[in-house]
N, C-alpha and C. Protein backbone atom coordinates (compact mmCIF):
# COMPACT_ATOMS: atom_id res chain seq x y z
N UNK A 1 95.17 115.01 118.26
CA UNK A 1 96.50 114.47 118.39
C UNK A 1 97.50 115.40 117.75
N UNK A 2 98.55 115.36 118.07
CA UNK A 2 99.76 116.38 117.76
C UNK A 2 100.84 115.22 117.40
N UNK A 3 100.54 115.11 116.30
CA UNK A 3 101.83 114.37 115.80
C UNK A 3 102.64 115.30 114.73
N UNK A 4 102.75 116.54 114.26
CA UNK A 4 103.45 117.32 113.56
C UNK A 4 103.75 116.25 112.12
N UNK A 5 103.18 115.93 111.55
CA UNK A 5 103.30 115.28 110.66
C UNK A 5 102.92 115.59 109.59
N UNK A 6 103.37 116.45 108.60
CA UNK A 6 102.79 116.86 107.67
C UNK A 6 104.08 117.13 106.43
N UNK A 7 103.21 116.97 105.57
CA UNK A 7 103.71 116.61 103.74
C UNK A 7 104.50 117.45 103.69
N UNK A 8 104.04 118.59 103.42
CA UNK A 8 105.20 119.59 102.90
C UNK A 8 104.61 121.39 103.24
N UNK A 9 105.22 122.26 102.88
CA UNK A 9 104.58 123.59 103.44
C UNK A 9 103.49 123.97 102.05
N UNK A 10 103.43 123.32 100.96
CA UNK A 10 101.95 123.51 100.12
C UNK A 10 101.11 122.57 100.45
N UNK A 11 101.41 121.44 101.19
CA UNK A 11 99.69 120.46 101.95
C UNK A 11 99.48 120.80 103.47
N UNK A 12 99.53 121.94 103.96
CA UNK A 12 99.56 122.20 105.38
C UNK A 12 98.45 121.92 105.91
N UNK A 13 97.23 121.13 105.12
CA UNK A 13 95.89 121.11 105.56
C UNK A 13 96.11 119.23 105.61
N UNK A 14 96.91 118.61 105.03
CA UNK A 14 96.81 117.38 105.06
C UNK A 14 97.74 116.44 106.49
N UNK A 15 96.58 115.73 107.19
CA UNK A 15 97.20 115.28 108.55
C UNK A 15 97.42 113.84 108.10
N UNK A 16 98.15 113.33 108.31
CA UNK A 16 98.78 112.38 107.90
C UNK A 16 98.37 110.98 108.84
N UNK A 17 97.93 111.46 110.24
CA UNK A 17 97.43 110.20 111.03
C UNK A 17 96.03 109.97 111.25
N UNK A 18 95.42 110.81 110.44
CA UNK A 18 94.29 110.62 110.20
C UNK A 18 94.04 109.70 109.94
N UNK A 19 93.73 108.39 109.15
CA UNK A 19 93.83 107.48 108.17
C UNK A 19 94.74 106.23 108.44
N UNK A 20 95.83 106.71 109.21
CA UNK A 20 96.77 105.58 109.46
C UNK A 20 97.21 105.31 110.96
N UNK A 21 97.89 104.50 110.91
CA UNK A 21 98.48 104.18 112.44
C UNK A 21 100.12 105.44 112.92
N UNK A 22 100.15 105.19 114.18
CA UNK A 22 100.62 106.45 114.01
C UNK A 22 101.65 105.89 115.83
N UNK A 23 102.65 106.00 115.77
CA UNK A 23 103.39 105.79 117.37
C UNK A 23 102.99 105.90 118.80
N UNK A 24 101.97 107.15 118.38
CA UNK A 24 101.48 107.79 119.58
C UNK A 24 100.14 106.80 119.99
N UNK A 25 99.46 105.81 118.66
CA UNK A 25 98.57 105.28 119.15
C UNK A 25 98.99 104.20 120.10
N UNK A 26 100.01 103.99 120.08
CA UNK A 26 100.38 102.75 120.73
C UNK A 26 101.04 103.09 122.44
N UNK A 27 101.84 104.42 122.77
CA UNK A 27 101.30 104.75 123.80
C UNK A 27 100.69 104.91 124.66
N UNK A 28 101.30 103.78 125.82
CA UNK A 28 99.75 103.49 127.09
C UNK A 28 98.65 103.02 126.55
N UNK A 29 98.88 102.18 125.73
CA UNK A 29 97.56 101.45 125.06
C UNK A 29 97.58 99.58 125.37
N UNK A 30 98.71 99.70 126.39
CA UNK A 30 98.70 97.98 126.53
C UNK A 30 99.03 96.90 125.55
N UNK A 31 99.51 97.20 124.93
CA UNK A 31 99.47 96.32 123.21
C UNK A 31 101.02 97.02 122.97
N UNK A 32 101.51 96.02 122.72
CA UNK A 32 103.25 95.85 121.87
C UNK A 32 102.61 96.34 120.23
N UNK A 33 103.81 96.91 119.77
CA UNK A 33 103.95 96.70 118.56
C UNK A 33 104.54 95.72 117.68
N UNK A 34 103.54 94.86 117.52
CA UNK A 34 104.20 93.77 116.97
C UNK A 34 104.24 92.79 115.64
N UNK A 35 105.56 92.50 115.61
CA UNK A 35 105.81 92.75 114.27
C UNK A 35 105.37 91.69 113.20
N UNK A 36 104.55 91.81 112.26
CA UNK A 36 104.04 90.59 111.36
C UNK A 36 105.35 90.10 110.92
N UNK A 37 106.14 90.88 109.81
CA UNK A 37 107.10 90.15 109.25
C UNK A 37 108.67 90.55 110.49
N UNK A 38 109.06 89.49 111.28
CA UNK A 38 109.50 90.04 112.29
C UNK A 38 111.22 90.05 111.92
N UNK A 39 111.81 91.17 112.75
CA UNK A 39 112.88 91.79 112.31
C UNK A 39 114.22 90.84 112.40
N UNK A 40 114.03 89.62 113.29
CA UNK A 40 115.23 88.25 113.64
C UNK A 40 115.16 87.42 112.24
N UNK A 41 113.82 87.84 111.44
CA UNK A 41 114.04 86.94 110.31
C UNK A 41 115.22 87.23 109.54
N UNK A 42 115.44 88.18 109.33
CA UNK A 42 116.57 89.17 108.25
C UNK A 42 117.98 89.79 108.76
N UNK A 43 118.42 89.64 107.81
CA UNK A 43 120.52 90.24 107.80
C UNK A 43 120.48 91.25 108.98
N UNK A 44 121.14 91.71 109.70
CA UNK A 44 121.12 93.09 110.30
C UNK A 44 120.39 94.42 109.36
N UNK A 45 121.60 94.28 107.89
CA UNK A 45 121.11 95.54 107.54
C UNK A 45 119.64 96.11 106.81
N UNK A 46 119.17 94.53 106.71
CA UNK A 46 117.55 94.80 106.24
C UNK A 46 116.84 94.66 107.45
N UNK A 47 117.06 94.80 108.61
CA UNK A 47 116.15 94.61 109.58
C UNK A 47 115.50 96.45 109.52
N UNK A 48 115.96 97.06 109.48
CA UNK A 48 115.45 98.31 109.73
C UNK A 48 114.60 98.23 109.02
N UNK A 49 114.06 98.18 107.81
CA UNK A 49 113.31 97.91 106.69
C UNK A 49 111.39 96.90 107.90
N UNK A 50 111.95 96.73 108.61
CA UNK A 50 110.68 95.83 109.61
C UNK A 50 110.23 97.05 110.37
N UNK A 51 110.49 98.08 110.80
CA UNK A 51 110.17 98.82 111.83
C UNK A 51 109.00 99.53 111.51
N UNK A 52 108.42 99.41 110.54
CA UNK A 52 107.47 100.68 109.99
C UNK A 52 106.26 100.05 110.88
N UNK A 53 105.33 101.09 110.82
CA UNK A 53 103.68 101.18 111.41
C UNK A 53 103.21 100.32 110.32
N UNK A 54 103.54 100.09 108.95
CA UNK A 54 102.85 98.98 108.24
C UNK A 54 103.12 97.45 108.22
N UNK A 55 104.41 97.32 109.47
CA UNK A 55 104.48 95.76 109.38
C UNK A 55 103.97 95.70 111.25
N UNK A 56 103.35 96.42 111.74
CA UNK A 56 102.74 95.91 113.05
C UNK A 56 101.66 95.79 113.14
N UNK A 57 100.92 94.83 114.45
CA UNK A 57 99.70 94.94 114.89
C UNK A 57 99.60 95.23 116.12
N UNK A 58 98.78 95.57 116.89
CA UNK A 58 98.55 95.75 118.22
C UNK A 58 98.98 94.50 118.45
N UNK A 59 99.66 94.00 119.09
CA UNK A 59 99.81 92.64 119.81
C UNK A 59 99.63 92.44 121.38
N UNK A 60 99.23 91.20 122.18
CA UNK A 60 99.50 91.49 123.43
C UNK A 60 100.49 91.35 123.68
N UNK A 61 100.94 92.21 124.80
CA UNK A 61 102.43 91.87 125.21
C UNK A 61 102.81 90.51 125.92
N UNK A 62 101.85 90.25 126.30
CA UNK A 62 102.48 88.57 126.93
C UNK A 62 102.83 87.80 125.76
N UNK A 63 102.00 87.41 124.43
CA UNK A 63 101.84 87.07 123.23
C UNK A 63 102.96 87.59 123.16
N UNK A 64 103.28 88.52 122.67
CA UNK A 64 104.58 88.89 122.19
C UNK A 64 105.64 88.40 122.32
N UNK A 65 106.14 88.80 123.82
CA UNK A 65 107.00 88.73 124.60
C UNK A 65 107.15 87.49 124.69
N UNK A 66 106.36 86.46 124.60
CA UNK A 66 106.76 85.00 124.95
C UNK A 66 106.27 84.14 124.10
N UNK A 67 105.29 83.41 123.75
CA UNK A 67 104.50 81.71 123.06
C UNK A 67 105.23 82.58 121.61
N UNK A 68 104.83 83.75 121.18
CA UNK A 68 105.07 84.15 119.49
C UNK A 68 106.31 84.47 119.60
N UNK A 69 107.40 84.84 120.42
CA UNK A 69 108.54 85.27 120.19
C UNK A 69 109.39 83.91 119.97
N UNK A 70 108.99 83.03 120.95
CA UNK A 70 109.41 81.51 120.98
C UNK A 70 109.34 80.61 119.76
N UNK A 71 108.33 81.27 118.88
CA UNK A 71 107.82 80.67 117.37
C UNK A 71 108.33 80.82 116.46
N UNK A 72 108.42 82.87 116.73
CA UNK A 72 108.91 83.29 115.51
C UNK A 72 110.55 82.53 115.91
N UNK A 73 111.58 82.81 116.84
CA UNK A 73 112.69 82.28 116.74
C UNK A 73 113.03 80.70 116.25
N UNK A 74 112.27 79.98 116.48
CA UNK A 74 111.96 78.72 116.48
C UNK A 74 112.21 78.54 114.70
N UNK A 75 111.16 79.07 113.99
CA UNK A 75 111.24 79.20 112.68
C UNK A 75 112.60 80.02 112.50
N UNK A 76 113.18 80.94 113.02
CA UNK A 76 114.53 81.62 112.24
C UNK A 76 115.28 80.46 112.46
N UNK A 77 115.36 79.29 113.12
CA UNK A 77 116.40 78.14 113.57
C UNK A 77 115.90 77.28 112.37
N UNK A 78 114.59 76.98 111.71
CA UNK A 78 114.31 75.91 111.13
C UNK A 78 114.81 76.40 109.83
N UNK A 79 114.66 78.01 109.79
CA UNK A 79 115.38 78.39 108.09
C UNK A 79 116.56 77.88 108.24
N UNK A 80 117.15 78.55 109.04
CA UNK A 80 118.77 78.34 108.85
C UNK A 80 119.59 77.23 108.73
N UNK A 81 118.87 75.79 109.60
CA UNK A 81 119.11 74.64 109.37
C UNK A 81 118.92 74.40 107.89
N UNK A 82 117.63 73.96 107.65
CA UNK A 82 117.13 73.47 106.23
C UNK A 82 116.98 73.84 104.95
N UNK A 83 116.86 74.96 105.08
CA UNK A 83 116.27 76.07 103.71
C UNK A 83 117.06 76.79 102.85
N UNK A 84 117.06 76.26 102.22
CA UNK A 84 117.80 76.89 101.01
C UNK A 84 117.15 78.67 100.66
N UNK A 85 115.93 78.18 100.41
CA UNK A 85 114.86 79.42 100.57
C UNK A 85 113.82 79.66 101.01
N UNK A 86 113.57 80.26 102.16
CA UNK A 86 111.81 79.92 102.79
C UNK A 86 111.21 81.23 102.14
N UNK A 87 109.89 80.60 102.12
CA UNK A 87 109.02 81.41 101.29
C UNK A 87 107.96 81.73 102.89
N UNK A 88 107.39 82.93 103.46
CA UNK A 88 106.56 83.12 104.87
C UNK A 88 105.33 84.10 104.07
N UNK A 89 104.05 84.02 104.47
CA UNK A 89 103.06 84.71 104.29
C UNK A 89 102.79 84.97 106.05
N UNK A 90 102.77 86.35 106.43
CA UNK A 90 102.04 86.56 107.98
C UNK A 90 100.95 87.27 107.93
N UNK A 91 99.95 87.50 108.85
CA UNK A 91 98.68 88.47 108.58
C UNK A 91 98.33 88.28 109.96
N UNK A 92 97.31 88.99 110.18
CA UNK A 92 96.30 89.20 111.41
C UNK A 92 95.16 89.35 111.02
N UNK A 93 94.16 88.63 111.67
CA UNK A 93 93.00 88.74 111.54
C UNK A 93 92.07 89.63 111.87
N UNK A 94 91.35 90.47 111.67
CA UNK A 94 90.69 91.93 112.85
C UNK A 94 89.56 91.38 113.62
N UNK A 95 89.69 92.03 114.44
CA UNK A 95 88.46 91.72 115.02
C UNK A 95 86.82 92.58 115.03
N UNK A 96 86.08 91.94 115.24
CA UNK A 96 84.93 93.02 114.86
C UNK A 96 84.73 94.10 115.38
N UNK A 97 85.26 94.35 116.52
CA UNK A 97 85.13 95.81 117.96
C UNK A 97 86.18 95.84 118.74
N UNK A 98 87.08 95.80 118.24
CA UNK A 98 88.57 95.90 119.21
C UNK A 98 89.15 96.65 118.96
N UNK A 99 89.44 98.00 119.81
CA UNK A 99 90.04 98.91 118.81
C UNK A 99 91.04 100.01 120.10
N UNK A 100 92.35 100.42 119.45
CA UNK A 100 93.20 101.39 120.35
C UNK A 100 92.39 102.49 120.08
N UNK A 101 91.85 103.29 121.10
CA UNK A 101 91.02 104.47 121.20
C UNK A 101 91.80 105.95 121.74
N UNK A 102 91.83 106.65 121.25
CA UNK A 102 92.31 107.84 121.67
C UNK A 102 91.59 108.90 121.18
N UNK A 103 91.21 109.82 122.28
CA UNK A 103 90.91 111.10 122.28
C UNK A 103 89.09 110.24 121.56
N UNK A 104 88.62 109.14 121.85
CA UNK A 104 87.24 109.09 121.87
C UNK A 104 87.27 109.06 120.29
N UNK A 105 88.41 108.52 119.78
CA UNK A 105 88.38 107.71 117.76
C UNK A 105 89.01 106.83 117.97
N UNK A 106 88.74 105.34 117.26
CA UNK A 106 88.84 104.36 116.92
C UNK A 106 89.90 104.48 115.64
N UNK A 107 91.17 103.91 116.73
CA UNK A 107 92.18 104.28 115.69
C UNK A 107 93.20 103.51 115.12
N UNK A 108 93.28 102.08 115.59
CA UNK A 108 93.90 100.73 115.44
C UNK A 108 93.06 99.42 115.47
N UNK A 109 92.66 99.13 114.91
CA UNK A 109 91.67 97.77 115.02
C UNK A 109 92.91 96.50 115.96
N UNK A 110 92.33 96.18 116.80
CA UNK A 110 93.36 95.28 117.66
C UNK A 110 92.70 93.35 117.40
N UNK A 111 93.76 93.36 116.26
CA UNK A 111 93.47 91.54 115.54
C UNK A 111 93.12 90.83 116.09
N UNK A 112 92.10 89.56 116.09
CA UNK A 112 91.84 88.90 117.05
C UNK A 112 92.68 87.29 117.33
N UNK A 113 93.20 87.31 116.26
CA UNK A 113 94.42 86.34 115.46
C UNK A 113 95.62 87.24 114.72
N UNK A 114 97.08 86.48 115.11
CA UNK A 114 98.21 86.82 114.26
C UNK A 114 98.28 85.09 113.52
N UNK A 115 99.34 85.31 112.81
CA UNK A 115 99.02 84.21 111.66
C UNK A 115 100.44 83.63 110.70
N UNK A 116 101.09 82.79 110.91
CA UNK A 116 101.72 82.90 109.41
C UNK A 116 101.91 81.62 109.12
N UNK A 117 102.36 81.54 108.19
CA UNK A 117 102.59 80.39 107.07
C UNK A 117 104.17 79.95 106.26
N UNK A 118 105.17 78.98 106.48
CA UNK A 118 106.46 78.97 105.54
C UNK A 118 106.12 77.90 104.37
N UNK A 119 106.61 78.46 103.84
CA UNK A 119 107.32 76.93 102.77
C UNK A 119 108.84 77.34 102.22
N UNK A 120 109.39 76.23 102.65
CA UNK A 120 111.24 75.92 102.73
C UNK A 120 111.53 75.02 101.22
N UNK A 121 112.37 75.66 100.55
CA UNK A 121 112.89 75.01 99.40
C UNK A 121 114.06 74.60 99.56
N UNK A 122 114.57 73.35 98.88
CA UNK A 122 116.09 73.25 98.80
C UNK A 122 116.80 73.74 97.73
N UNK A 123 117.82 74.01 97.60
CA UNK A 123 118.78 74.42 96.35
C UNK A 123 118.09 74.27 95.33
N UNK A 124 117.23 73.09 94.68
CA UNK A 124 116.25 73.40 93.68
C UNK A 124 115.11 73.53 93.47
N UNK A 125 114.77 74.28 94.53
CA UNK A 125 113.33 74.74 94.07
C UNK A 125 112.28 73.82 94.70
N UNK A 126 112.44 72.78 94.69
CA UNK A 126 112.11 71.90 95.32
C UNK A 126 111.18 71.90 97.28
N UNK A 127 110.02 71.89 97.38
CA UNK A 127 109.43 72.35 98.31
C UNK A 127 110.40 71.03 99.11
N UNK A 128 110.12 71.46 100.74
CA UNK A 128 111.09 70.55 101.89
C UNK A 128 110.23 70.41 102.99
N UNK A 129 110.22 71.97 103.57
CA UNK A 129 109.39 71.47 104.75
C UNK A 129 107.87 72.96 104.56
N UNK A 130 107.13 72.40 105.03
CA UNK A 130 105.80 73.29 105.13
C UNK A 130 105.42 73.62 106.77
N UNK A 131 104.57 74.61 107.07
CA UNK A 131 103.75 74.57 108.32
C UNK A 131 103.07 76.19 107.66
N UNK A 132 101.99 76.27 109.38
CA UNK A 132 101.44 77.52 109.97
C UNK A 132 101.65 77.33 111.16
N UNK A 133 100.89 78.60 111.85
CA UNK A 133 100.75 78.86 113.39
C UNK A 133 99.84 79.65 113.23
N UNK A 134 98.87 79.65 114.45
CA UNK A 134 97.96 80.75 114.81
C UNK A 134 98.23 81.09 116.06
N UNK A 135 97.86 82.34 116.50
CA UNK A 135 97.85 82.55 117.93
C UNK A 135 96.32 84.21 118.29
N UNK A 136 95.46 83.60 119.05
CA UNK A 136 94.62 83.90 119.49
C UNK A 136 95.66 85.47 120.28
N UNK A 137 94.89 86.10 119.72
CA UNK A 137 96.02 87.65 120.06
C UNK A 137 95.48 87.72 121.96
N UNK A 138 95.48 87.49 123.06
CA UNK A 138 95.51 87.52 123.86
C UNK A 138 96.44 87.36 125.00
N UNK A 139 96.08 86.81 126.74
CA UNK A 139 97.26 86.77 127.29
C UNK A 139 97.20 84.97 127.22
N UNK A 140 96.46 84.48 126.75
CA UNK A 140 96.70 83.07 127.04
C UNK A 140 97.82 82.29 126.42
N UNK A 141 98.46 83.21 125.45
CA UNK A 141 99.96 82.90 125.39
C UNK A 141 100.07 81.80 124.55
N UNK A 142 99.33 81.29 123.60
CA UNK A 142 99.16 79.88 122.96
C UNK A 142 99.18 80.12 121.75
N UNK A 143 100.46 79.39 121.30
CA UNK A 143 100.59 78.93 119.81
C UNK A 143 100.12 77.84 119.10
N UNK A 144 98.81 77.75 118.03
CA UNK A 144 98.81 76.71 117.87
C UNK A 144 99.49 76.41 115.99
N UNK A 145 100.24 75.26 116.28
CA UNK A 145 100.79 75.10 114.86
C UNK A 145 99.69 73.79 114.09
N UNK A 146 99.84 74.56 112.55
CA UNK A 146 99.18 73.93 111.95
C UNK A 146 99.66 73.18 110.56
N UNK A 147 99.32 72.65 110.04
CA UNK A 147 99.62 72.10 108.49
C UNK A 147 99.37 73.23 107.65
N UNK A 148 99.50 73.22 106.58
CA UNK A 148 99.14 74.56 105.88
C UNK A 148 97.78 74.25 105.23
N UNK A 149 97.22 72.88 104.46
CA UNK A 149 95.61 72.63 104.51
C UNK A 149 95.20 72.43 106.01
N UNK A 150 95.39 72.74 107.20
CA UNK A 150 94.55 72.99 108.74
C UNK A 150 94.56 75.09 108.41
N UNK A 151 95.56 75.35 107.87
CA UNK A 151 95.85 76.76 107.82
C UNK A 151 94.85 77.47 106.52
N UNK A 152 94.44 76.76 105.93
CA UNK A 152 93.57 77.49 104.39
C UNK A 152 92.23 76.87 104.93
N UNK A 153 91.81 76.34 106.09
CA UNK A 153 90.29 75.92 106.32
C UNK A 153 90.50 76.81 107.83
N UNK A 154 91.26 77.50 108.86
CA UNK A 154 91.16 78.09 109.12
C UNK A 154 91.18 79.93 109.25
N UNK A 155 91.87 79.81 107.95
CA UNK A 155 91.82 80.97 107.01
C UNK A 155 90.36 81.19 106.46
N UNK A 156 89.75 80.28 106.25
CA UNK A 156 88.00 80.22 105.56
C UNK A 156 87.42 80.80 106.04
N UNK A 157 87.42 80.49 107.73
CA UNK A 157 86.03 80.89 108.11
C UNK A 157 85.75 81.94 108.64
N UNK A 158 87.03 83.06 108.11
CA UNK A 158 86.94 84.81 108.21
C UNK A 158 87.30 85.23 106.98
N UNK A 159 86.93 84.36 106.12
CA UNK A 159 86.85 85.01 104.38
C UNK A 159 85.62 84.79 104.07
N UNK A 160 84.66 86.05 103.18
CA UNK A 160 83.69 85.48 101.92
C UNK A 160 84.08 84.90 100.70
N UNK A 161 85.52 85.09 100.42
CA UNK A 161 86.51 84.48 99.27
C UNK A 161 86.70 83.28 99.54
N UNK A 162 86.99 82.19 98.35
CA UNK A 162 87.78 81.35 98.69
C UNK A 162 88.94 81.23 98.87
N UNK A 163 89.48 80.49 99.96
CA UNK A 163 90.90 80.51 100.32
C UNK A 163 91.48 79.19 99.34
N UNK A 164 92.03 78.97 98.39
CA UNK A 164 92.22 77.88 97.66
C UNK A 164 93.33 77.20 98.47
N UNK A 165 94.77 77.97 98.13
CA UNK A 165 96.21 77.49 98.49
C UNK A 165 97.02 78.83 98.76
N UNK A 166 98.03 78.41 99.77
CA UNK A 166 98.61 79.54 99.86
C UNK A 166 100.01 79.58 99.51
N UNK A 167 100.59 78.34 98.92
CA UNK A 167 101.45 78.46 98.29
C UNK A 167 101.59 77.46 97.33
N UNK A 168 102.12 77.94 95.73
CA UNK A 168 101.70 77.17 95.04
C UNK A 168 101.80 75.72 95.16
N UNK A 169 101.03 74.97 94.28
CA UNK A 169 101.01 73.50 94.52
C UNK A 169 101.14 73.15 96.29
N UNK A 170 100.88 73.84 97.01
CA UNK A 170 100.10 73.83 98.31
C UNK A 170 101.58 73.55 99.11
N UNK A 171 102.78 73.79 98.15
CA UNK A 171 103.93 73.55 99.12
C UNK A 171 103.94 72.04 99.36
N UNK A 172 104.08 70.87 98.81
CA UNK A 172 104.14 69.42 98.78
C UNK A 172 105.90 69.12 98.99
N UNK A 173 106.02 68.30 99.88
CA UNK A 173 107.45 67.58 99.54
C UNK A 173 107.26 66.47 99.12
């Protein structure tokens, strides 16, 4: 790969996409880049701050483009109504053999689940409203929303850890 990416003119031996995700993997690879912590959540001028290769996953583009875009907006409407302060955890799940391939290396693991989680405070601190969502990274386009204890027992059963709580005192109103 030719991504000209390199440190400085004393690391000329160090390739930089070696190791990481990289623009070009996502080229003709069928899969959106898409965004865990997504960029409609935030002000204009912190949205740029979302664009990096470390807040995406391979996503499908139907997924994307529609059931998760519909979600994520859905939630920017429920902050803005209610929340004094929402608190969001997002992640993706990997999958065991799914992977953006180029040049015959395995170079993006493509999630088999995207994922997130809010809890909404009012002016004091005070938890308000809770949820999750999962969505099966495919074209079947399906969001499913969850409670946040449906969200820490489906969080389980792709951890050897325990998943206790994911936000303190489990986010209670």
């Amino acid at each position: 790969m030719q991504d000209g990416y390199k440190l400085s003119q004393q690391n000329q031996d160090i390739y930089l996409g070696e190791k990481q995700a990289l623009n070009e993997d996502y080229t003709n690879s069928g899969f959106d880049r898409g965004h865990l912590n997504p960029n409609g959540h935030h002000a204009v001028p912190s949205r740029n701050a979302t664009f990096t290769l470390t807040n995406v996953v391979p996503q499908n583009p139907t997924l994307n483009q529609n059931a998760w875009n519909k979600h994520e907006s859905k939630l920017t409407t429920l902050f803005n109504a209610n929340c004094h302060q929402a608190y969001v955890l997002v992640g993706a799940i990997p999958s065991s053999n799914n992977w953006i391939i180029k040049n015959n290396v395995k170079r993006v693991n493509i999630p088999e689940y995207i994922w997130n989680a809010y809890c909404c405070v009012d002016q004091n601190g005070r938890p308000i409203l809770s949820g999750a969502a999962t969505a099966l990274n495919t074209e079947l386009n399906v969001v499913v929303e969850r409670s946040l204890d449906e969200m820490v027992n489906f969080l389980q059963q792709f951890s050897d850890a325990p998943v206790n709580e994911l936000f303190s005192g489990q986010c209670r109103a």
